[in-house]
Protein backbone atom coordinates (compact mmCIF):
# COMPACT_ATOMS: atom_id res chain seq x y z
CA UNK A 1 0.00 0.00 0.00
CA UNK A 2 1.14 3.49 -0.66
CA UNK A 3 2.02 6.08 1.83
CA UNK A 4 -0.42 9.16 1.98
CA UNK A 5 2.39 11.25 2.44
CA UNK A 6 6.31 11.68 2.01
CA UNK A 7 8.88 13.30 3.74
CA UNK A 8 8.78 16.17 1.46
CA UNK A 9 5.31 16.70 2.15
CA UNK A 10 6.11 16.30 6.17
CA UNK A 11 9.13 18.67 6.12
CA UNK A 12 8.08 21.50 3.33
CA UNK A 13 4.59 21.33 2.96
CA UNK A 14 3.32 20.67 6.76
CA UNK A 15 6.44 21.91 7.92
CA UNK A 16 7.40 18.95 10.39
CA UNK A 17 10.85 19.42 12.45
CA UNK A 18 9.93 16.96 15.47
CA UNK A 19 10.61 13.87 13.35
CA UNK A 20 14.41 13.47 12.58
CA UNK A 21 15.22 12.83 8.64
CA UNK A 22 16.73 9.07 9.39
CA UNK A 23 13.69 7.97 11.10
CA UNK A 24 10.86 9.71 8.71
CA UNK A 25 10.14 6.75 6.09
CA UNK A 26 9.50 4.70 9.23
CA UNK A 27 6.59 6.81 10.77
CA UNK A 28 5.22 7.70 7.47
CA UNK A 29 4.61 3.90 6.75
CA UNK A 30 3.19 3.68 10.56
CA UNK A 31 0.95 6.24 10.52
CA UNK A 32 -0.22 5.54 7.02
CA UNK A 33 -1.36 2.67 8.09
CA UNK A 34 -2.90 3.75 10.96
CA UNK A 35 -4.87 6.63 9.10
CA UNK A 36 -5.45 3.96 6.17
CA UNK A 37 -7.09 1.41 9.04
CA UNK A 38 -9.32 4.07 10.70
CA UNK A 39 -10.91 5.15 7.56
CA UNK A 40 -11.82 1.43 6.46
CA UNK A 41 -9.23 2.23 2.98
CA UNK A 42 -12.06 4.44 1.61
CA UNK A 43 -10.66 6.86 -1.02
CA UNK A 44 -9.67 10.13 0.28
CA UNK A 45 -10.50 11.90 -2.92
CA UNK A 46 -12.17 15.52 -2.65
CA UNK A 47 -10.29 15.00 1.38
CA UNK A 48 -6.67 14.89 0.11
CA UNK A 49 -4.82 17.62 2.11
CA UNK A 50 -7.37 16.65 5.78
CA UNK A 51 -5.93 13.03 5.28
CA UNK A 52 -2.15 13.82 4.47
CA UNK A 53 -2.01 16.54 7.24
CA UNK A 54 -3.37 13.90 9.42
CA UNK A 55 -0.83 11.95 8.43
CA UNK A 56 1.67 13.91 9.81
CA UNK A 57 0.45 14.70 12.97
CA UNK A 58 -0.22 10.85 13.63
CA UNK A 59 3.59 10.32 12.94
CA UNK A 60 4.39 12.73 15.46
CA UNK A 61 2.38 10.84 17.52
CA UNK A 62 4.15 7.55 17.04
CA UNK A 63 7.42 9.40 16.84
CA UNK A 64 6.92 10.87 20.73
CA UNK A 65 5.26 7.75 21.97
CA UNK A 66 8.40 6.01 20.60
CA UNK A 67 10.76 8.46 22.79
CA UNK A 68 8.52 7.54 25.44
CA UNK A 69 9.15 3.98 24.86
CA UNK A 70 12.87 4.43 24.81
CA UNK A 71 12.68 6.76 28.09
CA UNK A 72 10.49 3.84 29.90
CA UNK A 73 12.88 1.26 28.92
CA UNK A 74 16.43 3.15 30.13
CA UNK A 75 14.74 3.61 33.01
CA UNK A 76 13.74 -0.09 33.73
CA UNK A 77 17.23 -0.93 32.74
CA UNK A 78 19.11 1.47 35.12
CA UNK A 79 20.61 3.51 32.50
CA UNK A 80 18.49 6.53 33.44
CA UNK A 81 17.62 7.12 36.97
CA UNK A 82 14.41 9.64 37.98
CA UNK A 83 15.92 11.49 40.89
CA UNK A 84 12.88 13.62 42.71
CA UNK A 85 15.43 15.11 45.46
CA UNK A 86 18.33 14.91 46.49
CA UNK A 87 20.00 16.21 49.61
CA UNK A 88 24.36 16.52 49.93
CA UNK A 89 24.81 18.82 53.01
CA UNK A 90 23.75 22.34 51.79
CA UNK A 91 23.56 21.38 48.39
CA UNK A 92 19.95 20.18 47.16
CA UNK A 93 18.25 19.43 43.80
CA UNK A 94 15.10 18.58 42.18
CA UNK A 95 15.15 17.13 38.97
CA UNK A 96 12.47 15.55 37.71
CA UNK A 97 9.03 16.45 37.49
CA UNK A 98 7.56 13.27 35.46
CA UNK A 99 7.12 9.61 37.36
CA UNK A 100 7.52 5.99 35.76
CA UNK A 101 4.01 5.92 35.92
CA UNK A 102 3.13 8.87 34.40
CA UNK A 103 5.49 8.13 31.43
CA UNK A 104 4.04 4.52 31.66
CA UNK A 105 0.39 6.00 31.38
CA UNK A 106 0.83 8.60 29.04
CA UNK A 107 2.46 5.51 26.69
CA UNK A 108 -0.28 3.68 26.92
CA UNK A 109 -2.83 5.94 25.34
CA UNK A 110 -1.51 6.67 22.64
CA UNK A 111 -4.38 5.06 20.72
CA UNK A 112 -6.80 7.02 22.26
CA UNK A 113 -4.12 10.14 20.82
CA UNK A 114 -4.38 9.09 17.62
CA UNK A 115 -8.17 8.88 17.54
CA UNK A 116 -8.35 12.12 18.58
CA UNK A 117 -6.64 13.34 16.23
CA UNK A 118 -8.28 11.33 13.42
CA UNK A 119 -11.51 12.65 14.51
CA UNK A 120 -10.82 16.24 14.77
CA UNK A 121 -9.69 16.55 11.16
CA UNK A 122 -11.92 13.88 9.76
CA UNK A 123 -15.18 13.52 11.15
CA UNK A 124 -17.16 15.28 9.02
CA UNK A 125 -15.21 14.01 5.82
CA UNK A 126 -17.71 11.14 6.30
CA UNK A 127 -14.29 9.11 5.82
CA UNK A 128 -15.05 7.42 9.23
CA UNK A 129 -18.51 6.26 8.18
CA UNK A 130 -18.57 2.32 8.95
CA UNK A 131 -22.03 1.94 8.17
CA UNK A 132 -24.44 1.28 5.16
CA UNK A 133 -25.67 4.48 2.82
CA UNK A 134 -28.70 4.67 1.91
CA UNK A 135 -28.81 3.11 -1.57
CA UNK A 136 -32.45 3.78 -2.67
């Protein structure tokens, strides 16, 4: 299946900087996909620039979510450490303001992320119609 979008249409046209160059075929394909699946492959014709635009912001969706991912993971692993305080003598610090669990949370919804955001630009595209028309 083809991509709705490419990276010249993320970087020049929608103007995308969150997703790095190296990694943008990747979340195209992903988020493709994604848009592809929650539109039941319907033809976006008359909808083109809603369902690329989409597009994009569903990749930076994935794209965070996969930051996330690698942020949960060093932390499980010890290589990252969430310090809340820390107390040497005079000398005191608060670093972080985000919890395992938070991260954890915020992780987990990213489907309900990208359905927002699916809906928002495409609701009334009748794109997300699963039902039967009317065909008298």
């Amino acid at each position: 299946m083809n991509n709705y979008i490419d990276d010249n249409y993320y970087y020049d046209t929608f103007e995308g900087e969150l997703i790095p160059q190296k990694e943008i075929d990747k979340y195209v394909a992903l988020a493709s996909r994604e848009v592809r699946f929650r539109i039941f492959n319907k033809p976006i014709t008359g909808y083109e620039i809603q369902v690329k635009n989409t597009t994009c912001r569903v990749a930076e969706i994935l794209y965070n979510q996969s930051l996330k991912k690698e942020r949960i993971d060093s932390i499980l692993n010890g290589t990252e450490k969430i310090v809340t305080s820390e107390k040497v003598g005079d000398y005191s610090r608060n670093i972080s303001a985000v919890s395992l669990a938070d991260l954890e949370a915020d992780y987990e919804n990213t489907d309900n992320k990208i359905t927002e955001e699916v809906e928002k630009e495409l609701l009334f595209t009748g794109l997300l119609y699963s039902g039967v028309r009317d065909v008298r």
